[in-house]
C-alpha atoms as a PDB file:
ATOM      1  CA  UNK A   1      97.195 114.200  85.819  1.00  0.00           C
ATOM      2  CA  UNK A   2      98.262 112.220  82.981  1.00  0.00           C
ATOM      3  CA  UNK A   3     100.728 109.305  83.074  1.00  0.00           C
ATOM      4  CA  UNK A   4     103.268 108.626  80.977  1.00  0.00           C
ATOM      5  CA  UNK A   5     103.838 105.465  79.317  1.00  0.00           C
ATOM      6  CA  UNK A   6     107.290 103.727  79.635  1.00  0.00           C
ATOM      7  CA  UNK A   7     109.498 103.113  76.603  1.00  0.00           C
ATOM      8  CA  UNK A   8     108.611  99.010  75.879  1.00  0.00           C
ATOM      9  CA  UNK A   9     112.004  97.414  75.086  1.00  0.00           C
ATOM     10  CA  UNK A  10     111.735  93.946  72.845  1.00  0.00           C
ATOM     11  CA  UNK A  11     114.091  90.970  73.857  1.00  0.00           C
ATOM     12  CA  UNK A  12     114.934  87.540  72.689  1.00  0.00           C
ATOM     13  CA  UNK A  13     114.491  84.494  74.928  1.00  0.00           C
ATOM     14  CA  UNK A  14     115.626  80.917  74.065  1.00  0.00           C
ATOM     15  CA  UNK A  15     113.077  78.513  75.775  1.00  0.00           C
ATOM     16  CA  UNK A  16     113.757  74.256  75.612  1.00  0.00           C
ATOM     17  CA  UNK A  17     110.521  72.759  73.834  1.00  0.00           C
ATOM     18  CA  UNK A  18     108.897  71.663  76.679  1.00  0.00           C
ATOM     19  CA  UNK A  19     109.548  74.920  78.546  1.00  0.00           C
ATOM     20  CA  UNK A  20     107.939  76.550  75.291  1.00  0.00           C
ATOM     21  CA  UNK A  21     104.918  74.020  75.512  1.00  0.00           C
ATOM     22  CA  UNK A  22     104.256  74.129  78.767  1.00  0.00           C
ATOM     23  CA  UNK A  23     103.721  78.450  78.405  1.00  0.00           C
ATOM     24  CA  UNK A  24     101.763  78.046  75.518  1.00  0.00           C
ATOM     25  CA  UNK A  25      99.302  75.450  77.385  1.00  0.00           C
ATOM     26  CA  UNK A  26      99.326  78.064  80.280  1.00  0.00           C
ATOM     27  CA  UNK A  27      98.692  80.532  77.464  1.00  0.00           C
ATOM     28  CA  UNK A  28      95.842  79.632  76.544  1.00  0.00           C
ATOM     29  CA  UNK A  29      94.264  77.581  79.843  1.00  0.00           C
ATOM     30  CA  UNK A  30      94.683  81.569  81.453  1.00  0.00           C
ATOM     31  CA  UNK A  31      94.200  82.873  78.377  1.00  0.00           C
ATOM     32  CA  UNK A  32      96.794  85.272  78.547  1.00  0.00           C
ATOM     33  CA  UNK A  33      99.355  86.157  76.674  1.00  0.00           C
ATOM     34  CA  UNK A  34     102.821  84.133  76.963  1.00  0.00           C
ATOM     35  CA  UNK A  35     104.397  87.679  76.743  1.00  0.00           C
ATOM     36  CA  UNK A  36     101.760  88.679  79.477  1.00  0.00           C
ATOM     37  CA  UNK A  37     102.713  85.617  81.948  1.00  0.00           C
ATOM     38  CA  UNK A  38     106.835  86.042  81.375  1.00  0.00           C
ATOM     39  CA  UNK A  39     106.345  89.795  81.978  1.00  0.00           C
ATOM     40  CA  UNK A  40     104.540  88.352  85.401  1.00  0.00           C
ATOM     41  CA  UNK A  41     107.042  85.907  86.105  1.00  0.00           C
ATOM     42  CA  UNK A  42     109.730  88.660  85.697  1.00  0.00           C
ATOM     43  CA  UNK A  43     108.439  90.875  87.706  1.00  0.00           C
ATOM     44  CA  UNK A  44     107.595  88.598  90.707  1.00  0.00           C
ATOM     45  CA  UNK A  45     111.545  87.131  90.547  1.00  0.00           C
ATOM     46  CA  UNK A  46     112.648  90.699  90.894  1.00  0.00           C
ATOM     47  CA  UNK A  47     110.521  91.385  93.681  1.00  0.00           C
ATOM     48  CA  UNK A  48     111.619  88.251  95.355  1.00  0.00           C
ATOM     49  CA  UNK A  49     114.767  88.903  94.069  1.00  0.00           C
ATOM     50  CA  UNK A  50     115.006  92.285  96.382  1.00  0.00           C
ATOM     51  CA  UNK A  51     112.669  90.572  99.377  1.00  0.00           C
ATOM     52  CA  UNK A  52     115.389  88.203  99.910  1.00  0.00           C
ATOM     53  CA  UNK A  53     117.933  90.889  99.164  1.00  0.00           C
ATOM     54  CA  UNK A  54     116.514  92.532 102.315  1.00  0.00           C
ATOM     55  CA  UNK A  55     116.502  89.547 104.323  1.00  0.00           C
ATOM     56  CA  UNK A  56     120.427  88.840 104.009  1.00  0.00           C
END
């Protein structure tokens, strides 16, 4: 069975500095991606996002 991959879509995110320097320290301490870790972020808001959607 083979999977297929999903169409990656590109998008523009204005961060303050410190916001910016705080996920590049992250970055690199997890040494990760910052793409990698706002992906993660992302996806754990929208699955809170729904949890609490199911809750009300």
């Amino acid at each position: 069975m083979s999977e297929q991959k999903e169409e990656i879509i590109r998008f523009t995110v204005d961060l303050n500095e410190s916001l910016h320097r705080d996920l590049s320290f992250l970055a690199v301490r997890c040494r990760r991606s910052k793409a990698d870790l706002v992906r993660q972020a992302i996806v754990q808001l929208l699955k809170d996002m729904e949890d609490e959607q199911m809750v009300r």
